[in-house]
PDB file of N, CA and C in Angstrom:
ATOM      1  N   UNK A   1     -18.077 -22.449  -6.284  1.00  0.00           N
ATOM      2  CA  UNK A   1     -16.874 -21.776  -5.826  1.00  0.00           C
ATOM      3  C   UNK A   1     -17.038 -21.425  -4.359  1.00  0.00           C
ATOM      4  N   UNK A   2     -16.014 -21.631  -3.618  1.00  0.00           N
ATOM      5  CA  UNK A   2     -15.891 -20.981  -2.119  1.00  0.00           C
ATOM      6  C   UNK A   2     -15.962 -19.942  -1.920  1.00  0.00           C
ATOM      7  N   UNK A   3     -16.774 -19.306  -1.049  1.00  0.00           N
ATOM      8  CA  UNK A   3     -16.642 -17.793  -0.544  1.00  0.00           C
ATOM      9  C   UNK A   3     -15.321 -17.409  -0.151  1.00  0.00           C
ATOM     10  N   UNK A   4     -15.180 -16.004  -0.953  1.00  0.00           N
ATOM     11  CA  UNK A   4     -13.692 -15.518  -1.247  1.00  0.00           C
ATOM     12  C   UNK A   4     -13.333 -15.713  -2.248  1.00  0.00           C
ATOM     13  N   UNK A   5     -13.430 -16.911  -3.100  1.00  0.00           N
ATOM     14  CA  UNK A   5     -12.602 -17.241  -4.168  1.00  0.00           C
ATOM     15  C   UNK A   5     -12.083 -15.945  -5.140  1.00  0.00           C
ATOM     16  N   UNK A   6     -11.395 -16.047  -5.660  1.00  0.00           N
ATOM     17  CA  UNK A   6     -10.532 -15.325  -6.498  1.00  0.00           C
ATOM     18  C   UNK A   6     -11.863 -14.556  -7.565  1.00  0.00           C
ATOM     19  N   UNK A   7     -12.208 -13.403  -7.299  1.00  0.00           N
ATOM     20  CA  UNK A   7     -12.944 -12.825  -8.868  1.00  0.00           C
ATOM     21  C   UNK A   7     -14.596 -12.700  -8.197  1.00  0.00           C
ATOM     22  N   UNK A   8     -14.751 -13.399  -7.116  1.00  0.00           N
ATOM     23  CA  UNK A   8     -15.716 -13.500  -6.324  1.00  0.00           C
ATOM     24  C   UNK A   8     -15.962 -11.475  -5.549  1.00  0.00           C
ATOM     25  N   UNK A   9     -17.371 -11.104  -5.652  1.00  0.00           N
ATOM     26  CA  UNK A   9     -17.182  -9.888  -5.245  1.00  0.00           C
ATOM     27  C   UNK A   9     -17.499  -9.915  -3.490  1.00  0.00           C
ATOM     28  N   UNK A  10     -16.938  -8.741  -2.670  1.00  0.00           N
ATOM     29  CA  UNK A  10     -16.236  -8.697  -1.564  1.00  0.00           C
ATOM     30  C   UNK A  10     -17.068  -7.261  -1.183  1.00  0.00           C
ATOM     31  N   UNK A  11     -17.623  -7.370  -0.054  1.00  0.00           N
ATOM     32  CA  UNK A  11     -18.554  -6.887   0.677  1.00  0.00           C
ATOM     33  C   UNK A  11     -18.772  -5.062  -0.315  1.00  0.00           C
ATOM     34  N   UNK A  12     -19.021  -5.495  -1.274  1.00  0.00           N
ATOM     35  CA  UNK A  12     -19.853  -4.367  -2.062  1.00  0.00           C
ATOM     36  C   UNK A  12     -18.689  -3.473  -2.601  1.00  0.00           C
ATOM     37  N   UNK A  13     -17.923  -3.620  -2.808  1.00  0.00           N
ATOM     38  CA  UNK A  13     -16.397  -3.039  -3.157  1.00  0.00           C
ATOM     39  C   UNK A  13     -16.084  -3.416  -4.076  1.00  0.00           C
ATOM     40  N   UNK A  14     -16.485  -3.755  -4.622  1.00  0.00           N
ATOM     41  CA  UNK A  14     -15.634  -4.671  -6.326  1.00  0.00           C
ATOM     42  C   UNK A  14     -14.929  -5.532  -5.846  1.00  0.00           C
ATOM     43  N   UNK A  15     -14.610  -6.457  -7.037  1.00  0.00           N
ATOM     44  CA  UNK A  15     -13.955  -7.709  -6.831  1.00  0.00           C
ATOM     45  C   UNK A  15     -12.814  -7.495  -6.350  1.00  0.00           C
ATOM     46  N   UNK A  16     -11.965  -8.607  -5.478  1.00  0.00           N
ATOM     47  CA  UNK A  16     -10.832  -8.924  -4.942  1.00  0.00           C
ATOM     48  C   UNK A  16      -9.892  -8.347  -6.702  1.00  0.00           C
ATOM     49  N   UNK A  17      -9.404  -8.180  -7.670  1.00  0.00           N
ATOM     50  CA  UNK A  17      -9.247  -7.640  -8.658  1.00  0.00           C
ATOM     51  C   UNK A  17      -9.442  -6.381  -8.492  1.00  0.00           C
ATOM     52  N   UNK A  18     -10.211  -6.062  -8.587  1.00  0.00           N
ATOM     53  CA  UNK A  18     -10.381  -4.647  -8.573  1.00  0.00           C
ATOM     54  C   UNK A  18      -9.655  -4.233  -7.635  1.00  0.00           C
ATOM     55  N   UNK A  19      -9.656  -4.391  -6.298  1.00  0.00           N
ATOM     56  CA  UNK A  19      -9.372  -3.947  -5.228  1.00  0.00           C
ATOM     57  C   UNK A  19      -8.164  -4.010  -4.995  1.00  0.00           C
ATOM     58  N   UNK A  20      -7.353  -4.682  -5.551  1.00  0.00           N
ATOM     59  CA  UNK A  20      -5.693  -4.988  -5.995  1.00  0.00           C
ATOM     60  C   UNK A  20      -5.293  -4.026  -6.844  1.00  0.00           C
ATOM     61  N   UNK A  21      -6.074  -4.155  -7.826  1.00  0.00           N
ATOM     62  CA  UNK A  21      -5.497  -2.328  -9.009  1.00  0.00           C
ATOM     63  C   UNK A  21      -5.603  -1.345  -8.244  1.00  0.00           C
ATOM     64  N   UNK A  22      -6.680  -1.315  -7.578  1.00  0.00           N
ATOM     65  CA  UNK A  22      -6.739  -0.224  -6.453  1.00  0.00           C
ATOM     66  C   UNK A  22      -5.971   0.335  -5.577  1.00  0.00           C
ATOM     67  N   UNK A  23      -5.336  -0.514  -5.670  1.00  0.00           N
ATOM     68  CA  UNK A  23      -4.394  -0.112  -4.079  1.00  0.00           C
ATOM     69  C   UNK A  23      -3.165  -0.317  -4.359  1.00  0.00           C
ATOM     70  N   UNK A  24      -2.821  -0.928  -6.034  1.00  0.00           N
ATOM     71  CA  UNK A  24      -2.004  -0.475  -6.573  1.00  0.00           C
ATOM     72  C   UNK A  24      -1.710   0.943  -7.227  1.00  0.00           C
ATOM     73  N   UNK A  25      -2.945   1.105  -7.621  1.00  0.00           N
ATOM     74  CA  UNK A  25      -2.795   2.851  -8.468  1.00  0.00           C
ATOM     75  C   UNK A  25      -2.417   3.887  -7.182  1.00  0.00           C
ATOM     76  N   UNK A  26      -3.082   3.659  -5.849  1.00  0.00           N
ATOM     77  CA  UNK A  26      -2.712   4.468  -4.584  1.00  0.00           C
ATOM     78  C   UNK A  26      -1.521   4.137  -4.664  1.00  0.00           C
ATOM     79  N   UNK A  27      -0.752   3.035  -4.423  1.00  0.00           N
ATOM     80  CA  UNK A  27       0.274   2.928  -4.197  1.00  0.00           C
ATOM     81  C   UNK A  27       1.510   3.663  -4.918  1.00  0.00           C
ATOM     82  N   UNK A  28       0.979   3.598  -6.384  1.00  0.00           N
ATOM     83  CA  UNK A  28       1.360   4.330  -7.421  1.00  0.00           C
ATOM     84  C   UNK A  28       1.625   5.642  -7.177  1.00  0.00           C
ATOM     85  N   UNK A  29       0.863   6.297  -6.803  1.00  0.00           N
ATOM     86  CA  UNK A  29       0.143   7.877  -6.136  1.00  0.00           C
ATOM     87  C   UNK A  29       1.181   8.225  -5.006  1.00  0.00           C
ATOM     88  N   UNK A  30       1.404   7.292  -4.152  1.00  0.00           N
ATOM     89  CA  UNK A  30       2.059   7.544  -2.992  1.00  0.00           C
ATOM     90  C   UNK A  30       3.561   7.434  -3.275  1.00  0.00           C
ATOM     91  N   UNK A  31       3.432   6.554  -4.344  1.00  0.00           N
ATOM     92  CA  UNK A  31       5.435   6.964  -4.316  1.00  0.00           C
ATOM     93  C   UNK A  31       5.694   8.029  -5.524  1.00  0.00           C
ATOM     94  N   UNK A  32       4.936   8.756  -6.171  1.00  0.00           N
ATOM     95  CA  UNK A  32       4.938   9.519  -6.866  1.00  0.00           C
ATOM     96  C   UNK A  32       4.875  10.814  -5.765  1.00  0.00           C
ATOM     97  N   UNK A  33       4.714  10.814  -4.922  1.00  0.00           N
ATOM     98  CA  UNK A  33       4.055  11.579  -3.745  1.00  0.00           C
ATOM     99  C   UNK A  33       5.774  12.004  -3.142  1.00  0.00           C
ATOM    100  N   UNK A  34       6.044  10.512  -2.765  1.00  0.00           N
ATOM    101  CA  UNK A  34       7.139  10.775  -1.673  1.00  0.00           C
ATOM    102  C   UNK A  34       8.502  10.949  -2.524  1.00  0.00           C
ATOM    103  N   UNK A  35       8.643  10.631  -4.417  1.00  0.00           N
ATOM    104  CA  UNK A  35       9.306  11.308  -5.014  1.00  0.00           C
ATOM    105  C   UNK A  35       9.963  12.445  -5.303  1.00  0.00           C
ATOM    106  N   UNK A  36       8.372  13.739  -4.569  1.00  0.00           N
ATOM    107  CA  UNK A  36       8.448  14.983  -4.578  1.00  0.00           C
ATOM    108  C   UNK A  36       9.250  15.297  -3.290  1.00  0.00           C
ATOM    109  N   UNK A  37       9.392  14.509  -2.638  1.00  0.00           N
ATOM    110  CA  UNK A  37      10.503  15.079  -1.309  1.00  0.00           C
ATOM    111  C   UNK A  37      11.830  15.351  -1.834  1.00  0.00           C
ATOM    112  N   UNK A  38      12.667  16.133  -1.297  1.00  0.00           N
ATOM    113  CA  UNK A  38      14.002  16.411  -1.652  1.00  0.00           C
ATOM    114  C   UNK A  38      14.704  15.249  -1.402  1.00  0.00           C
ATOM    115  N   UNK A  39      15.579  15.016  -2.460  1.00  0.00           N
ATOM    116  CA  UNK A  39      16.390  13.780  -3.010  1.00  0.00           C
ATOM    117  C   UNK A  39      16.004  12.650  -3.604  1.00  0.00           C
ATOM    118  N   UNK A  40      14.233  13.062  -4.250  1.00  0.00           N
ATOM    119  CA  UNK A  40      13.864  12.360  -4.724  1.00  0.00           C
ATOM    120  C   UNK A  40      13.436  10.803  -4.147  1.00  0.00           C
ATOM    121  N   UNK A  41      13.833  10.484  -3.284  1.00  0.00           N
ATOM    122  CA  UNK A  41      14.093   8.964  -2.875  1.00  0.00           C
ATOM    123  C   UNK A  41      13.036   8.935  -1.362  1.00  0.00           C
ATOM    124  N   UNK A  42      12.458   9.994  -0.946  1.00  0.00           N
ATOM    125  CA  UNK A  42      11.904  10.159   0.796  1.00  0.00           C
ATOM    126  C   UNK A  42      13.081  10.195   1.292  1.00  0.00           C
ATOM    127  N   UNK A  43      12.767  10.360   2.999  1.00  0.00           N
ATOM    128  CA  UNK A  43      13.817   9.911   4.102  1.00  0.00           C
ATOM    129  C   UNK A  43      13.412   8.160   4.007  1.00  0.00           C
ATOM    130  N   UNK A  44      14.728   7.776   4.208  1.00  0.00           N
ATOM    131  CA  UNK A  44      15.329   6.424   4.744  1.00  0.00           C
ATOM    132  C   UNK A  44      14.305   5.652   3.733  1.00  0.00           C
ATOM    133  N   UNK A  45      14.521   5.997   2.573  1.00  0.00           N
ATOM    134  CA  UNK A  45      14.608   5.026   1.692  1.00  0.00           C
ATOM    135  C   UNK A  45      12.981   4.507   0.679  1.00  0.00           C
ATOM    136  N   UNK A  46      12.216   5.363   1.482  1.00  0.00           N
ATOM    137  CA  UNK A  46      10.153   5.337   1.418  1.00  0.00           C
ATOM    138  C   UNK A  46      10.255   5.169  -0.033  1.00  0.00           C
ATOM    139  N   UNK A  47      10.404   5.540  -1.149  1.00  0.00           N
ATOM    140  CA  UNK A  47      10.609   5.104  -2.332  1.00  0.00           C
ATOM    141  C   UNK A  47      10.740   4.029  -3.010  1.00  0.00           C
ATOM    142  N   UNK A  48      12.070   3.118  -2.212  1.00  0.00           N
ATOM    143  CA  UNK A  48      12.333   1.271  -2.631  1.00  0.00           C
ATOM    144  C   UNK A  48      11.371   1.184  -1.722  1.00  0.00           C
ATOM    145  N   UNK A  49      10.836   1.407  -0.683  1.00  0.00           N
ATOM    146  CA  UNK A  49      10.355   0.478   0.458  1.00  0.00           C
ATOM    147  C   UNK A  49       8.307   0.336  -0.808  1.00  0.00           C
ATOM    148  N   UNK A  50       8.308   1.195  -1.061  1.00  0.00           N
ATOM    149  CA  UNK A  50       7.027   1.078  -1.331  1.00  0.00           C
ATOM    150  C   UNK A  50       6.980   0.587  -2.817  1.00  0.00           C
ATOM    151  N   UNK A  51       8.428   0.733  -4.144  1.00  0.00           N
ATOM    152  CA  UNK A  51       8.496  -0.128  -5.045  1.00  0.00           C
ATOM    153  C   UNK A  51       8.607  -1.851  -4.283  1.00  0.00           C
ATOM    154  N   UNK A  52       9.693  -1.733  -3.669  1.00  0.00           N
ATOM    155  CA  UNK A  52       8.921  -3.656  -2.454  1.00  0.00           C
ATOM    156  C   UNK A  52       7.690  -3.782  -2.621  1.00  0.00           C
ATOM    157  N   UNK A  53       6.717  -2.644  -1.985  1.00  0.00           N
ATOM    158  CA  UNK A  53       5.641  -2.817  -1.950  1.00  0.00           C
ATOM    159  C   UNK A  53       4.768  -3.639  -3.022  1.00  0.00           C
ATOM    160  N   UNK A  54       5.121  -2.695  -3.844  1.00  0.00           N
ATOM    161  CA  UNK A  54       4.478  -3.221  -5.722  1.00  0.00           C
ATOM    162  C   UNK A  54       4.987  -4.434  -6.034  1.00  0.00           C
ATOM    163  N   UNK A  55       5.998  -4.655  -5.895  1.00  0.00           N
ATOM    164  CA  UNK A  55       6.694  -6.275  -6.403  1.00  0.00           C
ATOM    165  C   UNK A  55       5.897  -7.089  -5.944  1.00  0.00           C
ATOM    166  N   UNK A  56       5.585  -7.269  -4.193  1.00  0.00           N
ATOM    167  CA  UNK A  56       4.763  -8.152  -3.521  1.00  0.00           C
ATOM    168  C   UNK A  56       3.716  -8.320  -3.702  1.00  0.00           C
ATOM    169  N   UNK A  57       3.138  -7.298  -3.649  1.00  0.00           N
ATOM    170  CA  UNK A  57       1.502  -7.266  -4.692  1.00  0.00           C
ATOM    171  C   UNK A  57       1.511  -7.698  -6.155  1.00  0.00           C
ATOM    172  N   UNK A  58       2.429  -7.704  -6.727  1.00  0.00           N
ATOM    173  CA  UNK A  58       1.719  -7.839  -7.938  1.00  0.00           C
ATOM    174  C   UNK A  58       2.409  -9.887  -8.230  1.00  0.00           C
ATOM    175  N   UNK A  59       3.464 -10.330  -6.884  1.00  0.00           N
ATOM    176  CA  UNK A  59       3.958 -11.737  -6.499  1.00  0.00           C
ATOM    177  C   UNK A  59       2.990 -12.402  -5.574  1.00  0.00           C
ATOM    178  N   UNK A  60       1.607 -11.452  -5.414  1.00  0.00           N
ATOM    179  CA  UNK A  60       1.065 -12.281  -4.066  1.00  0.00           C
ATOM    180  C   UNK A  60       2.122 -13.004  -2.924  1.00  0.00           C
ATOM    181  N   UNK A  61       2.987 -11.819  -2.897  1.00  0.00           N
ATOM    182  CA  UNK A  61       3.703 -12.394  -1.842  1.00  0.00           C
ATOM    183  C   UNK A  61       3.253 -11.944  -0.197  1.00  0.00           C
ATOM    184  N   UNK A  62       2.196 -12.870   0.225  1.00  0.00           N
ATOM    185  CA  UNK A  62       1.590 -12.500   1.576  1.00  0.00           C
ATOM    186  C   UNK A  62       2.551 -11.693   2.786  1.00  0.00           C
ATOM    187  N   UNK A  63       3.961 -12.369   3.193  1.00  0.00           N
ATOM    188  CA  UNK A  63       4.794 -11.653   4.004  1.00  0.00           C
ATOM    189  C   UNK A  63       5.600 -10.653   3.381  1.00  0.00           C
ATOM    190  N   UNK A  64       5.738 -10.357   2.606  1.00  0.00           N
ATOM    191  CA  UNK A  64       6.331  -9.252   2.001  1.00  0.00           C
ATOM    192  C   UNK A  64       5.639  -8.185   2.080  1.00  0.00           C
ATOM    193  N   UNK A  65       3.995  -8.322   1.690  1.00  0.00           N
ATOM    194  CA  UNK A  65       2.914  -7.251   1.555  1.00  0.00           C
ATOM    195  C   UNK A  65       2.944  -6.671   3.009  1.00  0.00           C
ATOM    196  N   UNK A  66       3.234  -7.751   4.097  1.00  0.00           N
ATOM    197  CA  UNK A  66       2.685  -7.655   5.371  1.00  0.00           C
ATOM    198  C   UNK A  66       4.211  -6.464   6.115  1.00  0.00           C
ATOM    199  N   UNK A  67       5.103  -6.969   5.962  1.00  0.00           N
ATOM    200  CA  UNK A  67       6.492  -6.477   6.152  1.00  0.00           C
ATOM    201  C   UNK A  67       6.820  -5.093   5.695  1.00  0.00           C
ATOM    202  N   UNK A  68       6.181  -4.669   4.505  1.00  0.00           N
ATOM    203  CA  UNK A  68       7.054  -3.720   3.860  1.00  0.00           C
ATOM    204  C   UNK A  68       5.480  -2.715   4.037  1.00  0.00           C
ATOM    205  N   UNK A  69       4.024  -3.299   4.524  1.00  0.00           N
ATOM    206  CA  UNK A  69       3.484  -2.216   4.884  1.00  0.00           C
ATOM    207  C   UNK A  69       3.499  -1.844   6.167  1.00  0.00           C
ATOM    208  N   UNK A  70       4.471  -2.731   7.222  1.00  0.00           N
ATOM    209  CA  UNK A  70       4.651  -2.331   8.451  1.00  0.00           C
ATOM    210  C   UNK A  70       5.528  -1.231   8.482  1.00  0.00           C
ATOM    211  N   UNK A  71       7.076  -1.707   7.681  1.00  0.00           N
ATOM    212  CA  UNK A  71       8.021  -0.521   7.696  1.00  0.00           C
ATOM    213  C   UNK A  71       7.600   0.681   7.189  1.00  0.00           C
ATOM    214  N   UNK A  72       6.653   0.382   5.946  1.00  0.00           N
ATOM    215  CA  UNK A  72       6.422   1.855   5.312  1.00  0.00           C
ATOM    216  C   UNK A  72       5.550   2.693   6.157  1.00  0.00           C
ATOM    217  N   UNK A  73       4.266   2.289   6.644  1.00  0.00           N
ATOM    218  CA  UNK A  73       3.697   2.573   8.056  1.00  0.00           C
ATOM    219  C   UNK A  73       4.687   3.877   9.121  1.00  0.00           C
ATOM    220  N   UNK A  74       5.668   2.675   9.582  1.00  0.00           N
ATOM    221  CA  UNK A  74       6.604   2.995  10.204  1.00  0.00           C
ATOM    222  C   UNK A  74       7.247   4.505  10.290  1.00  0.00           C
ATOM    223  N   UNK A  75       7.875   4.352   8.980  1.00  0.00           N
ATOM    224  CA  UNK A  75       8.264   5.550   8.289  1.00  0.00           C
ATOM    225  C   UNK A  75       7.537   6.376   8.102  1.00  0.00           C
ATOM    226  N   UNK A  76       6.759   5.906   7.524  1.00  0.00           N
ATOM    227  CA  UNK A  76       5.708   7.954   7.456  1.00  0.00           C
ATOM    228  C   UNK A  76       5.121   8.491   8.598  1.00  0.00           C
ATOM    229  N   UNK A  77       5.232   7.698   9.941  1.00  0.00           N
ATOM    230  CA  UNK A  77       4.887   7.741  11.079  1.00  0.00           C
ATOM    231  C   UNK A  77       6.280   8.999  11.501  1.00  0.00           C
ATOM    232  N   UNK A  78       7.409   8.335  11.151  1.00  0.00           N
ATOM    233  CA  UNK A  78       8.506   9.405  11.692  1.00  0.00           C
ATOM    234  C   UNK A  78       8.713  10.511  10.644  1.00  0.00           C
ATOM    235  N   UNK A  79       7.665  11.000   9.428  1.00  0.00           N
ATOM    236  CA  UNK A  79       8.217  11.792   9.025  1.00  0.00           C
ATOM    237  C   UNK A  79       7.252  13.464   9.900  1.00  0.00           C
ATOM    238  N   UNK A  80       8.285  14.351   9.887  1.00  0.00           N
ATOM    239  CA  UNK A  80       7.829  15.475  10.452  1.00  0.00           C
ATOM    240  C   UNK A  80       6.653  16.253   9.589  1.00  0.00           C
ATOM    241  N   UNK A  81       5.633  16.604  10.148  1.00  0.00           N
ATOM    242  CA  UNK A  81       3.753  16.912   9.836  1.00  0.00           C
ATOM    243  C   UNK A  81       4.425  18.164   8.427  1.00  0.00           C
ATOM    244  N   UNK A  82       4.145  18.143   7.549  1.00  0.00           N
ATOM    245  CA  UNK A  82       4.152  18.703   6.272  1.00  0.00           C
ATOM    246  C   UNK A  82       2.841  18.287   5.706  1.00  0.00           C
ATOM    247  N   UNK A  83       2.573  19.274   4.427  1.00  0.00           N
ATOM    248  CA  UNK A  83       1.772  18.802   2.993  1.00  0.00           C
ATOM    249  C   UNK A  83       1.971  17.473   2.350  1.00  0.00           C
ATOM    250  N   UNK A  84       2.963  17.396   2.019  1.00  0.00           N
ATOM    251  CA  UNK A  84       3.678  16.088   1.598  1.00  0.00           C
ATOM    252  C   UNK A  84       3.073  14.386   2.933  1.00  0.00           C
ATOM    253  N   UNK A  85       3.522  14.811   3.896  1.00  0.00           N
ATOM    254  CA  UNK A  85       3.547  13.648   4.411  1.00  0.00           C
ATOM    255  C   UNK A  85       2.210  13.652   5.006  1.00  0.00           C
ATOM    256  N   UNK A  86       1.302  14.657   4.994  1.00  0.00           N
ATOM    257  CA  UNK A  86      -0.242  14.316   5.305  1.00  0.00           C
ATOM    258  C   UNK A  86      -0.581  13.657   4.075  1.00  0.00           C
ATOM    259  N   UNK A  87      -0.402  14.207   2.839  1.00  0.00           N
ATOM    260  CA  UNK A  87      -1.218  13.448   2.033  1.00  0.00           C
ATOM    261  C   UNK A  87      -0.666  11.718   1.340  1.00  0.00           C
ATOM    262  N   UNK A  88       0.950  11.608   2.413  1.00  0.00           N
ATOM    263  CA  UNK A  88       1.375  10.065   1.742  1.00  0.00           C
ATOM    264  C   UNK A  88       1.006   9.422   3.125  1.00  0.00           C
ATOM    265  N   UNK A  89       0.365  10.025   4.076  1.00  0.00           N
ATOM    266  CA  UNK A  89       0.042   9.053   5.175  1.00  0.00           C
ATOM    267  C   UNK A  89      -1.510   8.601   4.515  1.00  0.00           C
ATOM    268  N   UNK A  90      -2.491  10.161   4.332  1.00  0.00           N
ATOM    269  CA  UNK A  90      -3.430   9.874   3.597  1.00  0.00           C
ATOM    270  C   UNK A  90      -3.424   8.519   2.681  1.00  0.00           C
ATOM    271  N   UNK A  91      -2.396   8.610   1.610  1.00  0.00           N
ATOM    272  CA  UNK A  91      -2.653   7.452   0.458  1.00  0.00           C
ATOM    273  C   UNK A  91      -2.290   6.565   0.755  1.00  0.00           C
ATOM    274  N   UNK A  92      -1.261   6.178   1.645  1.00  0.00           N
ATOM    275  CA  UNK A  92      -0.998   4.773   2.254  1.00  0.00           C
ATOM    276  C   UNK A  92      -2.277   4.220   3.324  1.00  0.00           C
ATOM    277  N   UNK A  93      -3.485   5.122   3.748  1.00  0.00           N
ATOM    278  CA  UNK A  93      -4.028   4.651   4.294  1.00  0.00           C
ATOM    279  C   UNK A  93      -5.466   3.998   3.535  1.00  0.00           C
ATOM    280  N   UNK A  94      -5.624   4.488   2.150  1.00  0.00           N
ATOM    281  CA  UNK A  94      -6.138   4.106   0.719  1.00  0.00           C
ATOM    282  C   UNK A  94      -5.642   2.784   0.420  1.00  0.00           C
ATOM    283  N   UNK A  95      -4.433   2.828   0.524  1.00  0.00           N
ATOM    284  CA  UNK A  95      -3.691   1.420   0.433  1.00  0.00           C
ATOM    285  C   UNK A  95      -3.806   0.228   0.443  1.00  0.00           C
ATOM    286  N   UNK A  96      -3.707   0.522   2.293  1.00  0.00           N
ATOM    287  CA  UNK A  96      -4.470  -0.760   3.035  1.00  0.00           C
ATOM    288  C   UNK A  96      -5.813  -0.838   3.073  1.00  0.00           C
ATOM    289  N   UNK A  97      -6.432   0.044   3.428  1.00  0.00           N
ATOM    290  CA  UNK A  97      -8.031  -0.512   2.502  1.00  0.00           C
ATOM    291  C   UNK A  97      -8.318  -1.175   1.572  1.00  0.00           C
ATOM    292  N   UNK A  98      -7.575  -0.867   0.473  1.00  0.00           N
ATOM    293  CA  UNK A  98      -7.982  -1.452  -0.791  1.00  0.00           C
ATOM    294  C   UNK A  98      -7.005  -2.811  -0.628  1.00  0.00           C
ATOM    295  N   UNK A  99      -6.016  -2.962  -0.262  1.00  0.00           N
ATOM    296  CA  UNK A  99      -5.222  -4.506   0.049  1.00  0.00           C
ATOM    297  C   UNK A  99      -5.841  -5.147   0.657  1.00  0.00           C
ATOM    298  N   UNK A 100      -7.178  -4.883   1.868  1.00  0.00           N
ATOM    299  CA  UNK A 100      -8.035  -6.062   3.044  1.00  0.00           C
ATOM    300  C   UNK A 100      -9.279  -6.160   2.151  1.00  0.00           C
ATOM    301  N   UNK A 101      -9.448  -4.738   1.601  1.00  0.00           N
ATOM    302  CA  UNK A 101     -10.710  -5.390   0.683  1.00  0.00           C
ATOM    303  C   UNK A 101     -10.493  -6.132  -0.079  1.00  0.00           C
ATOM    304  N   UNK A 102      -9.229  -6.368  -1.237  1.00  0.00           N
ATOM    305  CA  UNK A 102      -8.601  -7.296  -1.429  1.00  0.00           C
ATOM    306  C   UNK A 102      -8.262  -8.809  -1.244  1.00  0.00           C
ATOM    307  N   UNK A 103      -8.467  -8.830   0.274  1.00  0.00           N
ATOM    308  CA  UNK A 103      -7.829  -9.957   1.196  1.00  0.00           C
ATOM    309  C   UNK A 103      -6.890 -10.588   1.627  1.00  0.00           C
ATOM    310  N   UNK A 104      -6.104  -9.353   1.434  1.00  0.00           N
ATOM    311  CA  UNK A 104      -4.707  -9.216   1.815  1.00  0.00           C
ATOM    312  C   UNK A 104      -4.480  -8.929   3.388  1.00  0.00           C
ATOM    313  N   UNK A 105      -3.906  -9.682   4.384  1.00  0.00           N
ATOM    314  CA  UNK A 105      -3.758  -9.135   5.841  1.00  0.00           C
ATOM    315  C   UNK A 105      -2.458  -8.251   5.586  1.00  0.00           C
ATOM    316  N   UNK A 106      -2.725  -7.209   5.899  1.00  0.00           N
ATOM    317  CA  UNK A 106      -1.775  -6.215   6.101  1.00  0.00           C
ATOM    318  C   UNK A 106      -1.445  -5.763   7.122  1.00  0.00           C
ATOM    319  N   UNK A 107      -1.748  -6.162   8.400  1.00  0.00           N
ATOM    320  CA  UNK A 107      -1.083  -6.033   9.649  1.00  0.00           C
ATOM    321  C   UNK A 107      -0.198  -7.273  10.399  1.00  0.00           C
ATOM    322  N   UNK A 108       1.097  -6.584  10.734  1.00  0.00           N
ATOM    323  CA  UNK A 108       2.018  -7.823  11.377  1.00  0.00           C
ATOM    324  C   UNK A 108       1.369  -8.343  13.085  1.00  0.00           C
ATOM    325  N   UNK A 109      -0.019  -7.759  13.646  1.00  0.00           N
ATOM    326  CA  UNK A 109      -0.602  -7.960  15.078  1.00  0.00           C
ATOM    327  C   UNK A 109      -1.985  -8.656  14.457  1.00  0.00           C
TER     328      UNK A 109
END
């Protein structure tokens, strides 16, 4: 098998598998997170943007993963410094860790 291959383990982190549940269960975490904001939904929408999120991950859809962790990025970047949005910047940054350990590129640069 080629280095990388699918199930193959990844610089001491558990397998590319693992590291996908991983950063799915954060992901999980984080929109359960930004649920707790008033109206349920975040500002401008952080809720669908990070269910996108889950669809693409779980479609291996490479530009989608890449897209919807730029906007979501984005967004928690403009939300104003609270409890709430330290700890969904926190878990989105769990996220992408666990998506590159993965081997997922998650940056659009």
């Amino acid at each position: 098998m080629f280095p990388g291959a699918m199930g193959e383990r990844s610089s001491g982190a558990g397998s590319r598998a693992e590291c996908r549940r991983r950063a799915q269960a954060k992901l999980g975490a984080l929109i359960a997170e930004l649920r707790t904001l008033p109206g349920g939904t975040g500002p401008d929408g952080l809720v669908d943007i990070g269910e996108g999120l889950q669809r693409a991950i779980e479609a291996f859809h490479l530009e989608g993963i890449r897209f919807r962790m730029f906007t979501l990025e984005h967004r928690l970047r403009q939300m104003p410094d609270s409890p709430v949005a330290a700890r969904a910047r926190e878990l989105f940054a769990d996220v992408r860790a666990a998506l590159e350990q993965a081997g997922f590129q998650t940056r659009s640069h």
